[in-house]
N, C-alpha and C. Protein backbone atom coordinates (compact mmCIF):
# COMPACT_ATOMS: atom_id res chain seq x y z
N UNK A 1 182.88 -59.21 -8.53
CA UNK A 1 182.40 -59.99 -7.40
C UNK A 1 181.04 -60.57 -7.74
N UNK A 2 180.83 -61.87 -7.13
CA UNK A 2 179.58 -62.29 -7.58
C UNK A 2 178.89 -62.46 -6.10
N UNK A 3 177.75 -61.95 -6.59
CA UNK A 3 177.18 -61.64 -5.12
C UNK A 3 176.45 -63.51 -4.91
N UNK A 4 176.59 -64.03 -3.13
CA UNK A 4 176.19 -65.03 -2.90
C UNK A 4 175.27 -64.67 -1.48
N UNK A 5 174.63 -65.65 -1.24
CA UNK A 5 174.29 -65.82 0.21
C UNK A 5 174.03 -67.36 0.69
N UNK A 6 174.50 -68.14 0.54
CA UNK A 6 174.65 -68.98 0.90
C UNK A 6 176.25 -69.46 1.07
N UNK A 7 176.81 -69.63 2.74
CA UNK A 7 178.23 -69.97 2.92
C UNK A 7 179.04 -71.12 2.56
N UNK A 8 177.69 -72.17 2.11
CA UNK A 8 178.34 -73.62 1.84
C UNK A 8 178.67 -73.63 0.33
N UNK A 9 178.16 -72.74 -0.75
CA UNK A 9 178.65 -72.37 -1.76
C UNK A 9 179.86 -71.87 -1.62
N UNK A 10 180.41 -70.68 -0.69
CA UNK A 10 181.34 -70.18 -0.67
C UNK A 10 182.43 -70.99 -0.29
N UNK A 11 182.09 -71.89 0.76
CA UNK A 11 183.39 -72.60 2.08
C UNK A 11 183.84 -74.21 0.37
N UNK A 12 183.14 -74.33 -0.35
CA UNK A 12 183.35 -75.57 -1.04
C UNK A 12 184.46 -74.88 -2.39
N UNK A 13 183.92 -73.47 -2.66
CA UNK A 13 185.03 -72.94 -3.55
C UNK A 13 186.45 -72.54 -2.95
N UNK A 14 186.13 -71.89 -2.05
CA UNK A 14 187.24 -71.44 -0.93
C UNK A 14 188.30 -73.02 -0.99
N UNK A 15 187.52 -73.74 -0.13
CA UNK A 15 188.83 -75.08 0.01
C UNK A 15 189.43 -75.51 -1.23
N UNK A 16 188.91 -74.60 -2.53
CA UNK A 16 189.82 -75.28 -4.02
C UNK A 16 190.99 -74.28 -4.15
N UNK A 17 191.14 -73.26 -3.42
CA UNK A 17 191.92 -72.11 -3.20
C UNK A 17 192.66 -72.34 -2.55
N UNK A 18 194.52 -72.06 -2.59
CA UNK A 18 195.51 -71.58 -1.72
C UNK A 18 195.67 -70.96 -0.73
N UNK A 19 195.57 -71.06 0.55
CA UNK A 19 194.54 -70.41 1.78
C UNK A 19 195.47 -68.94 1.59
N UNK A 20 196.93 -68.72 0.78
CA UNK A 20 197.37 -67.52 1.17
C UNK A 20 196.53 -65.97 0.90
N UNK A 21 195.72 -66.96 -1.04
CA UNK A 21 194.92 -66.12 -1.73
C UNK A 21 193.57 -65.02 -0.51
N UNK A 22 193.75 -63.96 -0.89
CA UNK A 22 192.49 -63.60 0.25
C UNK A 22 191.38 -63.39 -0.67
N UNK A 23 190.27 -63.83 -0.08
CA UNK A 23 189.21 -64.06 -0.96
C UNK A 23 188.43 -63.20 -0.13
N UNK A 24 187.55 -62.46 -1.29
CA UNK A 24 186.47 -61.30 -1.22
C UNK A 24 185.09 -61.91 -1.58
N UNK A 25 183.94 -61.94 -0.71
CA UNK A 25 183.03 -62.53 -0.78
C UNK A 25 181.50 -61.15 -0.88
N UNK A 26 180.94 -61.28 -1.84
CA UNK A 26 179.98 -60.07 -2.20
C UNK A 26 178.68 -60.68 -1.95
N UNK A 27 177.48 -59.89 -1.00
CA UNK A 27 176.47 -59.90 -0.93
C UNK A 27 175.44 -58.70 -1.09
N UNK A 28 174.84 -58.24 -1.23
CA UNK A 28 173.59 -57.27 -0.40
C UNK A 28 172.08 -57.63 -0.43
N UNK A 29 171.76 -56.65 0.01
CA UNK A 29 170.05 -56.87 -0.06
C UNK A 29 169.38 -57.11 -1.01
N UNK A 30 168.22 -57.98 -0.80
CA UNK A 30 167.14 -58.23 -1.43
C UNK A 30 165.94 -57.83 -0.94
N UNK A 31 165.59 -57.04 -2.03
CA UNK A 31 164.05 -56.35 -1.15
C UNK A 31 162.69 -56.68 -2.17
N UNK A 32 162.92 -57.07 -3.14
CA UNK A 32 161.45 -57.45 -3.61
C UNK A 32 161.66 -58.84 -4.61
N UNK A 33 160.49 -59.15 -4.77
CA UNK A 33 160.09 -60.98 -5.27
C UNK A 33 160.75 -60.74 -6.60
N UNK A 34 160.68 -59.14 -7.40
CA UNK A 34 160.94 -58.96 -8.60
C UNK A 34 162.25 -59.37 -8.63
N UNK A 35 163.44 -58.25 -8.05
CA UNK A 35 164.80 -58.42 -7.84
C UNK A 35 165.42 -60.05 -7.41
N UNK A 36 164.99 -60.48 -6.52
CA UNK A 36 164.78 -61.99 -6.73
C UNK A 36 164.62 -62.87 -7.38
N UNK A 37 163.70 -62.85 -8.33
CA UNK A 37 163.36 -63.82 -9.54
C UNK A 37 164.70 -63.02 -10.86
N UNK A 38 165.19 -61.82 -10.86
CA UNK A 38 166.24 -61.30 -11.45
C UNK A 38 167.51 -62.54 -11.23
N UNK A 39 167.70 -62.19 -10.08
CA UNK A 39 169.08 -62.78 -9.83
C UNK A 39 168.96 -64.10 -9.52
N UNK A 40 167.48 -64.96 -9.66
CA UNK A 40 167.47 -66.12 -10.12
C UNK A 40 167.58 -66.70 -11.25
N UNK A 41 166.96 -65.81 -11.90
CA UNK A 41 166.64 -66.62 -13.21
C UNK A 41 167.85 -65.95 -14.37
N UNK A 42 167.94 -64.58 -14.22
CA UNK A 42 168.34 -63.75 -15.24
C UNK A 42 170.11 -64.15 -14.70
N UNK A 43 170.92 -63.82 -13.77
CA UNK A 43 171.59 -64.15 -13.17
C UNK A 43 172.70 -65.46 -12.60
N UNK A 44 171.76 -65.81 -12.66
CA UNK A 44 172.07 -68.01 -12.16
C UNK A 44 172.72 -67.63 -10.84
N UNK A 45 172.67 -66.47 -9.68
CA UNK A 45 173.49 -66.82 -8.50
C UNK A 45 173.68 -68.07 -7.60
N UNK A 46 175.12 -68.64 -8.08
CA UNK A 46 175.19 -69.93 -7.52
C UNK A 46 174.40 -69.93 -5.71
N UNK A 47 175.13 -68.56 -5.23
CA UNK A 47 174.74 -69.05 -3.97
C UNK A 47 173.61 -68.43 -3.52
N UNK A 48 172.28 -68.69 -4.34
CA UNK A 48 170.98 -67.97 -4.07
C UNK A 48 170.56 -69.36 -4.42
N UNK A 49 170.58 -70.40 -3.25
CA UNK A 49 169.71 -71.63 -3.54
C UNK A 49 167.78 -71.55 -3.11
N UNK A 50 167.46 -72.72 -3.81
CA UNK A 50 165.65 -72.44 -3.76
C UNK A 50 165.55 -72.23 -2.50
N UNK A 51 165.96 -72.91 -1.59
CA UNK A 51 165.93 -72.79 -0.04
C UNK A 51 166.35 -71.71 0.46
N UNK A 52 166.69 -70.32 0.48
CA UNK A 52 166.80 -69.15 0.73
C UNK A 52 166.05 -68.38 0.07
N UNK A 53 166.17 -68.52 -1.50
CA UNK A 53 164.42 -67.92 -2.08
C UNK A 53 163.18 -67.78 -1.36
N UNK A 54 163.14 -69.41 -1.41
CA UNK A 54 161.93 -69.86 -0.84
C UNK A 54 162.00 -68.63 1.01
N UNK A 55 162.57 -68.87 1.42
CA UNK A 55 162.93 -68.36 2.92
C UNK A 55 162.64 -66.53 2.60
N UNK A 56 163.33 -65.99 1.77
CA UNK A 56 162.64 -64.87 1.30
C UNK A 56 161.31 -64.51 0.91
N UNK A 57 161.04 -65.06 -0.05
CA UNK A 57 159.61 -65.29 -0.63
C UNK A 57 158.71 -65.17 0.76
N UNK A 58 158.91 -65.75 1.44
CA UNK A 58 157.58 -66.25 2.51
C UNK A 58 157.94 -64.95 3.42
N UNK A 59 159.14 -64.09 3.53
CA UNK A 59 159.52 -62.97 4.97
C UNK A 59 158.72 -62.28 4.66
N UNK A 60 157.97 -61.85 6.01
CA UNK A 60 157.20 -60.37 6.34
C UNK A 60 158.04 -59.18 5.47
N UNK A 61 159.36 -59.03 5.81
CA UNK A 61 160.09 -57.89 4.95
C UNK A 61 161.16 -58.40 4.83
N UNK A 62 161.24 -58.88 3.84
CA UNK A 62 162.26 -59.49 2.79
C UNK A 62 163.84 -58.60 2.62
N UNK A 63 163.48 -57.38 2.63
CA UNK A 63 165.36 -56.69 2.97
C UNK A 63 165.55 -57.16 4.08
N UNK A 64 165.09 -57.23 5.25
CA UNK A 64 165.38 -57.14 6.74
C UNK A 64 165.69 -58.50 6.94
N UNK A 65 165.21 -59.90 6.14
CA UNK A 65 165.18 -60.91 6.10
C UNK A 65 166.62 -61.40 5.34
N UNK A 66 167.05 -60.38 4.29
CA UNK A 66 168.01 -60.84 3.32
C UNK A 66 169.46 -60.12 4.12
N UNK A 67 169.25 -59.12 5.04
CA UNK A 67 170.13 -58.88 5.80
C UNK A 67 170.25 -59.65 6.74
N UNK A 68 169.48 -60.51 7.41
CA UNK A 68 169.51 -61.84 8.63
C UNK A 68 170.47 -62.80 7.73
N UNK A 69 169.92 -62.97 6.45
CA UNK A 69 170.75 -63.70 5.45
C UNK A 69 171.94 -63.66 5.64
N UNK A 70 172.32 -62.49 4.96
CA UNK A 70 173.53 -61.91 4.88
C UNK A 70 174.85 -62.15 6.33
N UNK A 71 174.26 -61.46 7.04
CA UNK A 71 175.04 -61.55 8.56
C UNK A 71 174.92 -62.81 9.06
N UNK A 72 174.17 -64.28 8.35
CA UNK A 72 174.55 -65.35 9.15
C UNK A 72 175.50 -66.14 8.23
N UNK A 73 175.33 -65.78 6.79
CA UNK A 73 176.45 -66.12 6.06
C UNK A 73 177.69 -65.55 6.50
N UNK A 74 177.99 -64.17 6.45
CA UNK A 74 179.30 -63.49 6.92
C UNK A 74 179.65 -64.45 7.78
N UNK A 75 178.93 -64.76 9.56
CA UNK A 75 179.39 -65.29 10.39
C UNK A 75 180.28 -67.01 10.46
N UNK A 76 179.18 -67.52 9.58
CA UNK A 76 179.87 -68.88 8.89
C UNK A 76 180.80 -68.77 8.31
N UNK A 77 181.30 -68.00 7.31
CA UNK A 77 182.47 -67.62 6.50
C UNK A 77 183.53 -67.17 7.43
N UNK A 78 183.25 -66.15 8.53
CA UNK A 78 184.63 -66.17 9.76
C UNK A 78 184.91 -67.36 10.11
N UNK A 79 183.67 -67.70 10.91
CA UNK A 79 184.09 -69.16 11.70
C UNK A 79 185.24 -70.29 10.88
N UNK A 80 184.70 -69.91 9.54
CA UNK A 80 185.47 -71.06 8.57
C UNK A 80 187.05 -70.44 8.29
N UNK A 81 186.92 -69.70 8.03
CA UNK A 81 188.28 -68.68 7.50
C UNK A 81 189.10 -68.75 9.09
N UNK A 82 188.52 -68.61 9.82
CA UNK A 82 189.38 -68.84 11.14
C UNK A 82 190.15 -69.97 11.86
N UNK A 83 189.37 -70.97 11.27
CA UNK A 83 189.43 -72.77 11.58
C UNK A 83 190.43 -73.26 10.59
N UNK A 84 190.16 -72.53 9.11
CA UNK A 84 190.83 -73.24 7.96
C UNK A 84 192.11 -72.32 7.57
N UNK A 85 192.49 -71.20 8.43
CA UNK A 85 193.92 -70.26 8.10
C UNK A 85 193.52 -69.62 6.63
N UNK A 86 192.24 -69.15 6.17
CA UNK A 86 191.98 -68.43 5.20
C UNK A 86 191.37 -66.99 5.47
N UNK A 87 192.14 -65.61 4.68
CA UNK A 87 191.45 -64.79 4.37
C UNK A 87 190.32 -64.36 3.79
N UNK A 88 189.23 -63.64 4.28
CA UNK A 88 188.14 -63.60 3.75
C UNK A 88 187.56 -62.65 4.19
N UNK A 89 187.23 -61.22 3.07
CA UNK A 89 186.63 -60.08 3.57
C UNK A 89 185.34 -60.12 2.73
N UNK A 90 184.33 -58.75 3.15
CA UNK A 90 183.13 -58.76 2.64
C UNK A 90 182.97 -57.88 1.82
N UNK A 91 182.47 -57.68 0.83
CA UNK A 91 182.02 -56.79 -0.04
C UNK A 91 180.65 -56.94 -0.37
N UNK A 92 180.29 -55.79 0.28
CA UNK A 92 178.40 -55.57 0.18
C UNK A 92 178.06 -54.68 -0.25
N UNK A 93 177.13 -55.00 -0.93
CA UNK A 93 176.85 -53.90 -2.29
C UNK A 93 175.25 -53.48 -1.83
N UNK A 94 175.16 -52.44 -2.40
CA UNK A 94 173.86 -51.44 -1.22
C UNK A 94 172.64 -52.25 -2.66
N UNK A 95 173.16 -52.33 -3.55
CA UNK A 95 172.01 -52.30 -4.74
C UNK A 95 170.68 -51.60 -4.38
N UNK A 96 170.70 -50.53 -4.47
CA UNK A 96 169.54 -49.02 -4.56
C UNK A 96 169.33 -49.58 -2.82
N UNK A 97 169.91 -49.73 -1.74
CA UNK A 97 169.18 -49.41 -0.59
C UNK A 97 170.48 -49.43 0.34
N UNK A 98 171.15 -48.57 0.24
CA UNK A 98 171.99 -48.54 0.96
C UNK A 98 172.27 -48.67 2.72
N UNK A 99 170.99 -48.11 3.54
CA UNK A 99 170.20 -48.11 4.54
C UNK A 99 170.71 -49.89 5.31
N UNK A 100 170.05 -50.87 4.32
CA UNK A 100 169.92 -51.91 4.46
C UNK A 100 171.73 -52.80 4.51
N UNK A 101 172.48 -51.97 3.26
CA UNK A 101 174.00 -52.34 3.24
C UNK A 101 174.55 -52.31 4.31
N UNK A 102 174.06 -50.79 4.95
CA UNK A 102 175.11 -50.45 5.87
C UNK A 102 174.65 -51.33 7.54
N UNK A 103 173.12 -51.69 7.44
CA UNK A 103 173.01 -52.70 8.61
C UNK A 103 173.61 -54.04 8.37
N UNK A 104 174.21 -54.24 7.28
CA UNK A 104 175.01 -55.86 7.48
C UNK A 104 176.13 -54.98 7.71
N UNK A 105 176.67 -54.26 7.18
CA UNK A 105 178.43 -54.16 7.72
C UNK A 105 178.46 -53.53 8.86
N UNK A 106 177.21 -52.87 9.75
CA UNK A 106 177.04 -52.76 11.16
C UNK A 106 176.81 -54.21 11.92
N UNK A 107 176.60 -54.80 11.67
CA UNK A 107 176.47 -56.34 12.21
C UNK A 107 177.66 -57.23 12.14
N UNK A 108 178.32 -57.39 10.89
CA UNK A 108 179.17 -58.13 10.64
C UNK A 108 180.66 -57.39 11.24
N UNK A 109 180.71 -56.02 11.51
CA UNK A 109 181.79 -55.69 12.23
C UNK A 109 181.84 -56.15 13.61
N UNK A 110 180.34 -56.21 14.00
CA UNK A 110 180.46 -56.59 15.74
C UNK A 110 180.53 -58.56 15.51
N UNK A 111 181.22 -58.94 14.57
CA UNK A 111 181.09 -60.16 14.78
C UNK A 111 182.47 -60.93 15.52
């Protein structure tokens, strides 16, 4: 799984897909500038554009910020998967903060 957070990355690969295929979409937290500039630079995450960096970079607390992330991507990805007759579950990965994992899949269940 390649972890994303951005949904318009996801919804543009998705529509090259067979809507029967169910597609698994991977995120988790980001908690420091270090881990960030990782999975920018070291990484290439398509769907970690400058404009969510940037949006990190500047948060008071950047996990809590990358989980707002997270749960407004999930929500776009239903809305879409619901509109377009596609499967689409989440796979969130705690990467060392599990705390933070388990508040997106507490969020994204009440969605």
């Amino acid at each position: 799984t390649q972890l994303t957070y951005d949904s318009k990355t996801v919804t543009d690969f998705i529509e090259k897909v067979d809507p029967s295929v169910p597609i698994l979409v991977g995120s988790g937290p980001i908690t420091s500038l270090k881990r960030l500039e990782f999975f920018k630079k070291q990484l290439g995450i398509p769907g970690l554009s400058d404009g969510i960096a940037r949006i990190l970079r500047e948060a008071k607390d950047m996990g809590e910020k990358s989980v707002e992330i997270c749960v407004e991507m999930y929500q776009n990805l239903r809305d879409f998967a619901r509109s377009n007759g596609y499967s689409i579950g989440a796979h969130v990965m705690s990467i060392r903060y599990p705390f933070l994992a388990a508040k997106i899949v507490e969020k994204i269940s009440k969605l």
